[in-house]
Protein backbone atom coordinates (compact mmCIF):
# COMPACT_ATOMS: atom_id res chain seq x y z
CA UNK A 1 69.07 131.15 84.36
CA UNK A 2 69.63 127.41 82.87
CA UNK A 3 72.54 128.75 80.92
CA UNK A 4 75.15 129.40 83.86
CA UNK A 5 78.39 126.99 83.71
CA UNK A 6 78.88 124.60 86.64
CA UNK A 7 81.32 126.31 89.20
CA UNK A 8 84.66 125.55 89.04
CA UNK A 9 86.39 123.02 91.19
CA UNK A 10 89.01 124.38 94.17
CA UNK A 11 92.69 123.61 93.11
CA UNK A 12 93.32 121.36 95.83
CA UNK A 13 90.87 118.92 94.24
CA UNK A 14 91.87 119.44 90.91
CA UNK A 15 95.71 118.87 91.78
CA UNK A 16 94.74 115.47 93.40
CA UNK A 17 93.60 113.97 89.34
CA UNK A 18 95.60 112.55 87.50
CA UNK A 19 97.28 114.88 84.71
CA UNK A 20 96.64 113.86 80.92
CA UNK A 21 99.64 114.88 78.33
CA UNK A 22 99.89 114.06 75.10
CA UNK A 23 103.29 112.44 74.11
CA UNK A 24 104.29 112.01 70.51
CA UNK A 25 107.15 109.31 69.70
CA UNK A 26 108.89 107.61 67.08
CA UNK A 27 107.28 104.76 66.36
CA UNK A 28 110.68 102.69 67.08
CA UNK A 29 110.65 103.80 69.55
CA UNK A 30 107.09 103.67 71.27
CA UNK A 31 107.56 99.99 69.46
CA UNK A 32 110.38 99.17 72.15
CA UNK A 33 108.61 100.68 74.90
CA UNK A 34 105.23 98.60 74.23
CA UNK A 35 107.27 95.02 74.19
CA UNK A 36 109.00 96.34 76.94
CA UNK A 37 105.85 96.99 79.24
CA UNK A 38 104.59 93.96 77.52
CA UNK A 39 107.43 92.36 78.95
CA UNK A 40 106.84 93.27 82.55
CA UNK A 41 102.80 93.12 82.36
CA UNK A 42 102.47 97.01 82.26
CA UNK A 43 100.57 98.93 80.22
CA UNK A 44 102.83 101.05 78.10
CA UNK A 45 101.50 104.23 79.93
CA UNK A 46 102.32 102.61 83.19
CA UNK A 47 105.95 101.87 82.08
CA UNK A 48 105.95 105.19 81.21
CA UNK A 49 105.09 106.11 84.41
CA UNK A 50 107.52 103.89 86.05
CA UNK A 51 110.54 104.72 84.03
CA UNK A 52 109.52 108.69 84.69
CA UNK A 53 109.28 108.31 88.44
CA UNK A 54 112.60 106.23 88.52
CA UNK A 55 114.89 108.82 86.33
CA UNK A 56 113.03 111.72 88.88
CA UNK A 57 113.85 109.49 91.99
CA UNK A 58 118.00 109.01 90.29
CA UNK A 59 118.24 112.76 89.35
CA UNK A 60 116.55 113.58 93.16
CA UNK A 61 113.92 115.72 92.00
CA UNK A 62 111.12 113.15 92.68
CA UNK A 63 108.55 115.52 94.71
CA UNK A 64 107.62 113.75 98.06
CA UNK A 65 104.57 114.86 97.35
CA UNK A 66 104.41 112.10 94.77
CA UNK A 67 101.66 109.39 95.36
CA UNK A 68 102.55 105.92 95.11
CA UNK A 69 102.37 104.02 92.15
CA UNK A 70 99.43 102.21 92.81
CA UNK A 71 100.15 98.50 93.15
CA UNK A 72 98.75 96.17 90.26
CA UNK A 73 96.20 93.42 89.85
CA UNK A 74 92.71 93.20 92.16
CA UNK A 75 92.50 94.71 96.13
CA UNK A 76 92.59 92.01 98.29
CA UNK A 77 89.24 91.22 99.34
CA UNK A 78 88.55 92.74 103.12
CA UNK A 79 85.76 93.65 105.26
CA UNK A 80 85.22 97.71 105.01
CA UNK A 81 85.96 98.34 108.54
CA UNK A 82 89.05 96.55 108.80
CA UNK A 83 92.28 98.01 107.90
CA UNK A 84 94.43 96.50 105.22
CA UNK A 85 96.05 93.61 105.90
CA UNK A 86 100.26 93.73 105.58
CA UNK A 87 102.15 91.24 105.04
CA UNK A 88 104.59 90.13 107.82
CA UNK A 89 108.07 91.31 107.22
CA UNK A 90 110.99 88.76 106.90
CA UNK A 91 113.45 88.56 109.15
CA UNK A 92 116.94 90.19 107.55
CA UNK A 93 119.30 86.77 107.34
CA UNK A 94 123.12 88.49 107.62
CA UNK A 95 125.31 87.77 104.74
CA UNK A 96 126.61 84.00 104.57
CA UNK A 97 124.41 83.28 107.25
CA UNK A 98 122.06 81.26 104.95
CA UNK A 99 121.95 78.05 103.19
CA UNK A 100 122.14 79.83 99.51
CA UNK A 101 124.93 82.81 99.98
CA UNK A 102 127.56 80.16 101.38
CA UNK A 103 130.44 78.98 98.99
């Protein structure tokens, strides 16, 4: 039987995609939103995206389930069995402590 249809996929793996949606907007208004991502070198699904996660993360009803945005521009380049590479954290300078907060 050649005509059987390709067994489904478990949910777990299917939950892990990215959703698709279709999202219909004034043209103003997806106008504003494209010079806005634009603006901050995002694509104007990814300021989507951002501004989505952000009002979710105000209102506290971002699920912490909820990957990371992944960061933008190229990996850095790294041998396969290395782990990433962080960068070092800065040292927290206290409040007029510093050559640029003092009067």
């Amino acid at each position: 039987m050649t005509d059987q249809t390709p067994p489904r996929r478990a949910p777990a793996a299917r939950s892990q995609q990215r959703k698709q949606m279709l999202l219909r907007l004034d043209p103003a208004v997806h106008d504003a939103l494209a010079r806005w991502a634009s603006d901050e070198l995002r694509s104007a699904n990814a300021q989507i995206e951002f501004l989505l996660r952000r009002a979710l993360a105000e209102a506290g009803r971002l699920p912490g389930a909820a990957r990371p945005i992944p960061r933008r521009g190229r990996p850095p380049k790294q041998p396969p069995d290395q782990p990433p590479v962080q960068p070092p954290e800065e040292p927290e300078t206290p409040p007029g402590a510093g050559g640029q907060d003092a009067p």
